[in-house]
PDB file of N, CA and C in Angstrom:
ATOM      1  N   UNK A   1      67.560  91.655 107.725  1.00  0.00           N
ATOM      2  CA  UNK A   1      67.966  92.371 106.520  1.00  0.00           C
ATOM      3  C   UNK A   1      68.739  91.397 105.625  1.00  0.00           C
ATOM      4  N   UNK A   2      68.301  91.112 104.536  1.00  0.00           N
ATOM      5  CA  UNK A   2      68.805  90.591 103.436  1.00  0.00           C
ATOM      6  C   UNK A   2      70.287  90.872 102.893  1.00  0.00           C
ATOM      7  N   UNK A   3      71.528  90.230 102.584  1.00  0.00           N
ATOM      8  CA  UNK A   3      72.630  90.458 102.118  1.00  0.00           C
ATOM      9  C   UNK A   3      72.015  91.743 100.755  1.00  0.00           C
ATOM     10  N   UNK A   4      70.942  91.896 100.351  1.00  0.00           N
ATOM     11  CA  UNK A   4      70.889  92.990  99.333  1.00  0.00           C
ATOM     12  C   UNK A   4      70.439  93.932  99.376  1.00  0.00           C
ATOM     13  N   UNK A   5      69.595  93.779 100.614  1.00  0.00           N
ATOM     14  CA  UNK A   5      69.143  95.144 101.484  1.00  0.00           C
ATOM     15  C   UNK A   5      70.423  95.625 101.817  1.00  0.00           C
ATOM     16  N   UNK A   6      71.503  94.922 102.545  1.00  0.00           N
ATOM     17  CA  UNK A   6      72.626  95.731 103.646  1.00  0.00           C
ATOM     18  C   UNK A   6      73.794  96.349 102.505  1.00  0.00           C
ATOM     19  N   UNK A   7      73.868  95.788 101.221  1.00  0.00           N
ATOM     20  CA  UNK A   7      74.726  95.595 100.082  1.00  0.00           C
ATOM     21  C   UNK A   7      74.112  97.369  99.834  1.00  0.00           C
ATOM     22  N   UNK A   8      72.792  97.203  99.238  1.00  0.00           N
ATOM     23  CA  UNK A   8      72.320  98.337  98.756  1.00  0.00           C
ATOM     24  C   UNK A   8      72.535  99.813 100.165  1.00  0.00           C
ATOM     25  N   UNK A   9      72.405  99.264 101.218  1.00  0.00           N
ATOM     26  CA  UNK A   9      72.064 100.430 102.088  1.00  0.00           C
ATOM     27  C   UNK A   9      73.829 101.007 102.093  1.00  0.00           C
ATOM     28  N   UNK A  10      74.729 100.343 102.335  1.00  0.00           N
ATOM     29  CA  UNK A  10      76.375 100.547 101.852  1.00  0.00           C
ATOM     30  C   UNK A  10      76.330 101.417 100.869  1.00  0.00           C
ATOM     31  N   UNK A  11      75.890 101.168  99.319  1.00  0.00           N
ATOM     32  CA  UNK A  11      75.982 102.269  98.380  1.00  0.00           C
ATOM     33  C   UNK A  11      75.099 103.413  98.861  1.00  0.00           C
ATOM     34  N   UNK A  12      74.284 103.264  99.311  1.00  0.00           N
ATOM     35  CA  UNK A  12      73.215 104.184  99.391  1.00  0.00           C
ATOM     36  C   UNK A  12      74.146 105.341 100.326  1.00  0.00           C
ATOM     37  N   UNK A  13      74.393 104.769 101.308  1.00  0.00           N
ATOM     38  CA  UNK A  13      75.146 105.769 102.576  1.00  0.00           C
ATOM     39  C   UNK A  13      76.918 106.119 102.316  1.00  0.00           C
ATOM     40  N   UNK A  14      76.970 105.816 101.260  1.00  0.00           N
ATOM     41  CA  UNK A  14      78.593 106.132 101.152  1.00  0.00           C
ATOM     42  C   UNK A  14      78.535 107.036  99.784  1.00  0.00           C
ATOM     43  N   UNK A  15      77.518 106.472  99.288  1.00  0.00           N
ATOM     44  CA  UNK A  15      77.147 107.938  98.005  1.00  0.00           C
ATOM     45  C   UNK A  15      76.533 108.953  98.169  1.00  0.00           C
ATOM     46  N   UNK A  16      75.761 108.813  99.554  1.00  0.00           N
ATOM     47  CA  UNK A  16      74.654 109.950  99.772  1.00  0.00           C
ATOM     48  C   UNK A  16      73.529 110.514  99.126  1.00  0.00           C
ATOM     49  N   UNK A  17      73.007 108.889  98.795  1.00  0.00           N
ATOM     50  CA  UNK A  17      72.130 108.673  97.798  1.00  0.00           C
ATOM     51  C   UNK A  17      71.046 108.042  98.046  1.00  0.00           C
ATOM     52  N   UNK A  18      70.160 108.538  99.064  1.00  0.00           N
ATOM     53  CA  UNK A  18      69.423 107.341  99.951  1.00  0.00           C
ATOM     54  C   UNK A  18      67.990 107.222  98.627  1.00  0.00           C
ATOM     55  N   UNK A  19      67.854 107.453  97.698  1.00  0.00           N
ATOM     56  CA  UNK A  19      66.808 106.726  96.644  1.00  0.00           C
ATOM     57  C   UNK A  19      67.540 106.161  95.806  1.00  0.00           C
ATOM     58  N   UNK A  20      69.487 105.470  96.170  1.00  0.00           N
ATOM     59  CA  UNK A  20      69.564 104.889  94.657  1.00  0.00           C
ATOM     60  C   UNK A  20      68.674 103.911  94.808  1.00  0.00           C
ATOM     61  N   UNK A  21      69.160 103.174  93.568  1.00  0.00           N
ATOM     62  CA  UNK A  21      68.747 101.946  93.231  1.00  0.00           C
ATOM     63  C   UNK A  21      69.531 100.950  92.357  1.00  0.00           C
ATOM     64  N   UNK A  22      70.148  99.671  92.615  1.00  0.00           N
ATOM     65  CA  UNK A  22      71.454  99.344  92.259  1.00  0.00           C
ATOM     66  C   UNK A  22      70.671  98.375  90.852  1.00  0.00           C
ATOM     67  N   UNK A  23      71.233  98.342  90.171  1.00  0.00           N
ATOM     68  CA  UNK A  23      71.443  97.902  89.015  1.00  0.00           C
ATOM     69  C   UNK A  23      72.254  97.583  88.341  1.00  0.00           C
ATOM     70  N   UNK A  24      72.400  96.186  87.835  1.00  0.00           N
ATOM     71  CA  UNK A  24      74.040  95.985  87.307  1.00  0.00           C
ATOM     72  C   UNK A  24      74.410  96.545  86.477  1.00  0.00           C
ATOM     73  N   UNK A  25      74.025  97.421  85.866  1.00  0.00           N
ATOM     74  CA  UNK A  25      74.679  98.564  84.691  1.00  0.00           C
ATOM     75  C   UNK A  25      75.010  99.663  85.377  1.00  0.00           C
ATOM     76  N   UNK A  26      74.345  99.835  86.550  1.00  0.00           N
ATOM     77  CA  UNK A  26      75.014 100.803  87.040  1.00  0.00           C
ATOM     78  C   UNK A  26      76.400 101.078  87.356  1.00  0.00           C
ATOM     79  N   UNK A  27      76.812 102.332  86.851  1.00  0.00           N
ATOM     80  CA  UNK A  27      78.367 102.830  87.008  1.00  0.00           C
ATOM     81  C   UNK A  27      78.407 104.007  87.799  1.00  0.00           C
ATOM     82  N   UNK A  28      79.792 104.232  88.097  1.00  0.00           N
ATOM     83  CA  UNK A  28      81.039 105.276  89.040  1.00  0.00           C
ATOM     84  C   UNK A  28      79.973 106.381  87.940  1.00  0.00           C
ATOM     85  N   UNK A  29      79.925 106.316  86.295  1.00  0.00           N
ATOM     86  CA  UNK A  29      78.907 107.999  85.565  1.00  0.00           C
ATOM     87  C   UNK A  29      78.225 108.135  85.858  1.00  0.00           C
ATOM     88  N   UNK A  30      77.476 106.978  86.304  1.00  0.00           N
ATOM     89  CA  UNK A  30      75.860 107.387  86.500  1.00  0.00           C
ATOM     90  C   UNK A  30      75.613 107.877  88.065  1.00  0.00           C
ATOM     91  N   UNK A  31      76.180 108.328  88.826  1.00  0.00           N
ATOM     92  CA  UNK A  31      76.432 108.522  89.992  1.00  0.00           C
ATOM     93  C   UNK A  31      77.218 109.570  90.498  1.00  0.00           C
ATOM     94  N   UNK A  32      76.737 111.173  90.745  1.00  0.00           N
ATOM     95  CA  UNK A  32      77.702 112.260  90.897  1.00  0.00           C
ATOM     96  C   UNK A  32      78.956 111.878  91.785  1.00  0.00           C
ATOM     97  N   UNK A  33      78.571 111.802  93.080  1.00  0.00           N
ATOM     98  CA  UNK A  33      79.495 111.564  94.126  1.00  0.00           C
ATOM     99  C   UNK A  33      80.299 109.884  94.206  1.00  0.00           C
ATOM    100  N   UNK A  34      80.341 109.580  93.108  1.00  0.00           N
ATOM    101  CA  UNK A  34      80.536 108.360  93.181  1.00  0.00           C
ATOM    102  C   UNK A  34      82.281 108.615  92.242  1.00  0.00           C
ATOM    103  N   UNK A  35      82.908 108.737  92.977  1.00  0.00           N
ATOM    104  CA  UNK A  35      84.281 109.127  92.900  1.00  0.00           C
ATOM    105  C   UNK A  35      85.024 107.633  93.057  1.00  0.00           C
ATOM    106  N   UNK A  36      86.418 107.962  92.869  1.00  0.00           N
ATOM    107  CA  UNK A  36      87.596 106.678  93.394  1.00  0.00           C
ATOM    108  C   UNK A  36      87.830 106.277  94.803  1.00  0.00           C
ATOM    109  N   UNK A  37      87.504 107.651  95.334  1.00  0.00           N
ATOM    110  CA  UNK A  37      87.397 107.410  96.807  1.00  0.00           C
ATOM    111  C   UNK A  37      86.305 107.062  97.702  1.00  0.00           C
ATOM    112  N   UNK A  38      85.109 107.069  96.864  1.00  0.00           N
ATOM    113  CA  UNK A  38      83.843 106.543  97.413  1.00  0.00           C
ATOM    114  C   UNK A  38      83.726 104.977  97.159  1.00  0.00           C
ATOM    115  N   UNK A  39      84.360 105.369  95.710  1.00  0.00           N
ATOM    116  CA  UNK A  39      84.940 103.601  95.239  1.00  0.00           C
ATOM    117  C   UNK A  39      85.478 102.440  96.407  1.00  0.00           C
ATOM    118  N   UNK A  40      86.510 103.376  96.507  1.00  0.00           N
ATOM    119  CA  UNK A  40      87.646 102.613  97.934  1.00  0.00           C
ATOM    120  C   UNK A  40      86.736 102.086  99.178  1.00  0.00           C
ATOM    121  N   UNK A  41      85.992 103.358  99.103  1.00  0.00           N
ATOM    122  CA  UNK A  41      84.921 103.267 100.668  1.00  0.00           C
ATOM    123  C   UNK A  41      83.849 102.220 100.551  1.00  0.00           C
ATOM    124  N   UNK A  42      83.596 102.219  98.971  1.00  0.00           N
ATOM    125  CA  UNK A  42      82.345 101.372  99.320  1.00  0.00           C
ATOM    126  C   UNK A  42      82.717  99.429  99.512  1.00  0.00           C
ATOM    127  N   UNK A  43      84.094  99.308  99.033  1.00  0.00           N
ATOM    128  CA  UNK A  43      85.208  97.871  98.974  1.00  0.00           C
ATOM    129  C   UNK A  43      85.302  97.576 100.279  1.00  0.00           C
ATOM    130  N   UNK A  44      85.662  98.521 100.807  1.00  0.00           N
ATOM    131  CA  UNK A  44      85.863  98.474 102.371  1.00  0.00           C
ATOM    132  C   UNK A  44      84.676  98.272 103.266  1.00  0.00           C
ATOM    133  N   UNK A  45      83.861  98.793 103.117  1.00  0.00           N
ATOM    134  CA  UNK A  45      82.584  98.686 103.942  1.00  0.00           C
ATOM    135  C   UNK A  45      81.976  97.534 103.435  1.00  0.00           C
ATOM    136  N   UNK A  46      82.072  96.818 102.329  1.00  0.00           N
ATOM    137  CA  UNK A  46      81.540  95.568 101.972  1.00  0.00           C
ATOM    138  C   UNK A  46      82.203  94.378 102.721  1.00  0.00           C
ATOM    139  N   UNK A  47      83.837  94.715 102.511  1.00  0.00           N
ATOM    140  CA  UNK A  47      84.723  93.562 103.528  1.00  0.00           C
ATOM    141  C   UNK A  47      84.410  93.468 104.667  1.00  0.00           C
ATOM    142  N   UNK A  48      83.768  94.639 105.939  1.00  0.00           N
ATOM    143  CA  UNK A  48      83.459  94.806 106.817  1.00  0.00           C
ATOM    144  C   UNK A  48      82.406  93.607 107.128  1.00  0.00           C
ATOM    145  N   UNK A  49      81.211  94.475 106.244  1.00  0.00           N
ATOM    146  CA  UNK A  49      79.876  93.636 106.278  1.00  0.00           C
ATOM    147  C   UNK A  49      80.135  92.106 105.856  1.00  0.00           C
ATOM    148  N   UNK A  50      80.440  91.979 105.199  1.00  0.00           N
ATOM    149  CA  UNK A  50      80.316  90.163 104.417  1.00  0.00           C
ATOM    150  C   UNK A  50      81.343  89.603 105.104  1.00  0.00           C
ATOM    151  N   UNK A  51      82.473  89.840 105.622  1.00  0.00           N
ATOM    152  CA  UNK A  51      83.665  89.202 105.883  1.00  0.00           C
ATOM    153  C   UNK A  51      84.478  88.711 105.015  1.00  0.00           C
ATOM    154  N   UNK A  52      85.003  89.274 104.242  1.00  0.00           N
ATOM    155  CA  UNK A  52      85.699  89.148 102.528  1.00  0.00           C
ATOM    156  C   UNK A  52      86.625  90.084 102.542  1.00  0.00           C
ATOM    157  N   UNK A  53      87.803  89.401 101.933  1.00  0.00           N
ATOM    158  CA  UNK A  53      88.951  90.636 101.783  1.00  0.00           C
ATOM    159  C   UNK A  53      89.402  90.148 100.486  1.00  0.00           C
ATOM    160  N   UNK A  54      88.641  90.928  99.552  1.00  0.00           N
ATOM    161  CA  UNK A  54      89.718  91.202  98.368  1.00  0.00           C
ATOM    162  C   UNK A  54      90.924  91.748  97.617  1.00  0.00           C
ATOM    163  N   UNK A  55      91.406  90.824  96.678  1.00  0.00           N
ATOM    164  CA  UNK A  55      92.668  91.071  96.215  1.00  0.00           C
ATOM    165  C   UNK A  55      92.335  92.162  95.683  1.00  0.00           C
ATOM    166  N   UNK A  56      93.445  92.719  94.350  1.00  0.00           N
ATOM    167  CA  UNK A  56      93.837  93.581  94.333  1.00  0.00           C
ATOM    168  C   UNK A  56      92.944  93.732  92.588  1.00  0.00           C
ATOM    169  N   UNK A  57      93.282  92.775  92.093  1.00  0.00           N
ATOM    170  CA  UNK A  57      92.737  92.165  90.763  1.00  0.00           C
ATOM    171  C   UNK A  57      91.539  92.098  91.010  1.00  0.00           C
ATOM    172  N   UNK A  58      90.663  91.464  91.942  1.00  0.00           N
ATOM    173  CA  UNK A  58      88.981  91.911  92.271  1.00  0.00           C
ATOM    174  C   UNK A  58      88.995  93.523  92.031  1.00  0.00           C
ATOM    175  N   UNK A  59      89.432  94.043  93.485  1.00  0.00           N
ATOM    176  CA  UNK A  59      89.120  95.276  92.855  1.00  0.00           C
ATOM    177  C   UNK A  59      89.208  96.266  91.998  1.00  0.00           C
ATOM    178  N   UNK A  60      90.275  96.008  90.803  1.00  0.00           N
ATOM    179  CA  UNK A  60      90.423  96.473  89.934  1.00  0.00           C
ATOM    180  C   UNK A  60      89.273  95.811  88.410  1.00  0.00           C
ATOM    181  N   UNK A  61      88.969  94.558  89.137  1.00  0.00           N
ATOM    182  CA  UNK A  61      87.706  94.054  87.598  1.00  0.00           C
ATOM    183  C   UNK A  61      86.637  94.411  88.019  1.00  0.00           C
ATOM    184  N   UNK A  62      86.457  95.467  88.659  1.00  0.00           N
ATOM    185  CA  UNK A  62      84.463  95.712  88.998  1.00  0.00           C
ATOM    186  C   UNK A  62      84.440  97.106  88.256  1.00  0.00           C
ATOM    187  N   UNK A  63      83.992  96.932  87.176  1.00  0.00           N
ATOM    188  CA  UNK A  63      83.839  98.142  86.242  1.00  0.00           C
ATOM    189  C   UNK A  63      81.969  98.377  86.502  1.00  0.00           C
ATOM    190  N   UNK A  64      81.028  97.971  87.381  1.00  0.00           N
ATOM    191  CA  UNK A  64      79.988  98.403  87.102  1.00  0.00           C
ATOM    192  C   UNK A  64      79.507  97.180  88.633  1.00  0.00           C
ATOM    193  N   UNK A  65      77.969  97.552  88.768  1.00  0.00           N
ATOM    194  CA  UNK A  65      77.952  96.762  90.248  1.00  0.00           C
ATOM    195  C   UNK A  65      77.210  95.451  90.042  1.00  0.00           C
ATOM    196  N   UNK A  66      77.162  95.164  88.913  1.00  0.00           N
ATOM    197  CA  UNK A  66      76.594  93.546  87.966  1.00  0.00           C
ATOM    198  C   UNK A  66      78.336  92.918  88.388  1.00  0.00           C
ATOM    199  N   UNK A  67      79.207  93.564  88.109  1.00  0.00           N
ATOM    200  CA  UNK A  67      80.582  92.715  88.431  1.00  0.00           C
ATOM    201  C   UNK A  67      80.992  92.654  90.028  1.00  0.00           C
ATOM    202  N   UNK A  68      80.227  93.563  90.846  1.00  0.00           N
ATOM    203  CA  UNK A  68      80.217  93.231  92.176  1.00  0.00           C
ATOM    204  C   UNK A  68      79.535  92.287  92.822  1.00  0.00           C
ATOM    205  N   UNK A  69      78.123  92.082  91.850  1.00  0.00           N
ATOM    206  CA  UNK A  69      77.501  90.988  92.507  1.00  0.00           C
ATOM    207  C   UNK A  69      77.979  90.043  91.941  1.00  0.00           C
ATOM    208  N   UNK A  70      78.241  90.162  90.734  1.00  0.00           N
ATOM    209  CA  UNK A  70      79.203  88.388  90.750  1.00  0.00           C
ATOM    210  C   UNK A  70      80.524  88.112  91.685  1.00  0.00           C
ATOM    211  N   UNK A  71      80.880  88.696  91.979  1.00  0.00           N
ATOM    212  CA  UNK A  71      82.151  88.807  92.594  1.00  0.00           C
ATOM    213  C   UNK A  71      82.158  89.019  94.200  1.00  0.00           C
ATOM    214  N   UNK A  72      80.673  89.364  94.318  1.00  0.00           N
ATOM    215  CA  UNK A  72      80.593  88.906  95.731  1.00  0.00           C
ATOM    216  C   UNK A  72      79.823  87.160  95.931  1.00  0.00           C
ATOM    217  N   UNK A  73      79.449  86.815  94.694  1.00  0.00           N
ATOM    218  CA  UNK A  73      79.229  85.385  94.712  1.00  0.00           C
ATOM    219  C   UNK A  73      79.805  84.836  94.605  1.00  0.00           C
ATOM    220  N   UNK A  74      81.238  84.998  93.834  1.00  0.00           N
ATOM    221  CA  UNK A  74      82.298  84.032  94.092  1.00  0.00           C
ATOM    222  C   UNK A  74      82.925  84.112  95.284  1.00  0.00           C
ATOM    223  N   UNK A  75      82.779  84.709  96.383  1.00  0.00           N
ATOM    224  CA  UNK A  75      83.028  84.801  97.802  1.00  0.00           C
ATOM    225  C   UNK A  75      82.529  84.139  98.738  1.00  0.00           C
ATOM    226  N   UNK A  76      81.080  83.291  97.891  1.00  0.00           N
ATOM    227  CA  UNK A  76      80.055  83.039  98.540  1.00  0.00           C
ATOM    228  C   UNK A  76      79.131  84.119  99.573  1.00  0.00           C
ATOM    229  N   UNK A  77      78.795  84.829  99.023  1.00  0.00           N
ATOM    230  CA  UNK A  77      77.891  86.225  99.519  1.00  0.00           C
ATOM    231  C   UNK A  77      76.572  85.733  98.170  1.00  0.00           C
ATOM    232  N   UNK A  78      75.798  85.289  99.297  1.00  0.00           N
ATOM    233  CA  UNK A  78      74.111  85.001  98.352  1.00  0.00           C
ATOM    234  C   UNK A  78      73.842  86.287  98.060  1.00  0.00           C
ATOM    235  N   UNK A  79      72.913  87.134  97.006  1.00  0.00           N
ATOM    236  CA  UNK A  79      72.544  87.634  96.858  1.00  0.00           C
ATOM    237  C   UNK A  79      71.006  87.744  96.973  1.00  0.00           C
TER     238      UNK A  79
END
């Protein structure tokens, strides 16, 4: 499984959304269940998977999931 297969299957199972489909425009609106606390969940389950622990300032600059994949590349997480 590809870092964007396991990336995507994370949103998929913490939104309860098993046909999303991630897109860097995609946002927290475009997404019912996609709350602050699904937010939290999905940060966490990424640190899990990749081995990355972000600051505080990461997670406050990911306004959409185009700023997650950059930001998991500056971690060095290939996409």
């Amino acid at each position: 499984m590809s870092n964007m297969e396991k990336l995507v299957a994370i949103y998929r199972e913490v939104l309860k959304k098993p046909d999303l489909e991630l897109k860097p425009e995609l946002t927290a609106r475009d997404v019912d269940n996609w709350d602050s606390l699904a937010h939290v969940q999905i940060i966490v389950e990424v640190e899990k998977k990749f081995g990355v622990e972000f600051d505080l300032d990461d997670f406050l600059a990911i306004r959409n999931v185009g700023d997650f994949f950059k930001l998991l590349q500056r971690y060095g997480v290939e996409l």
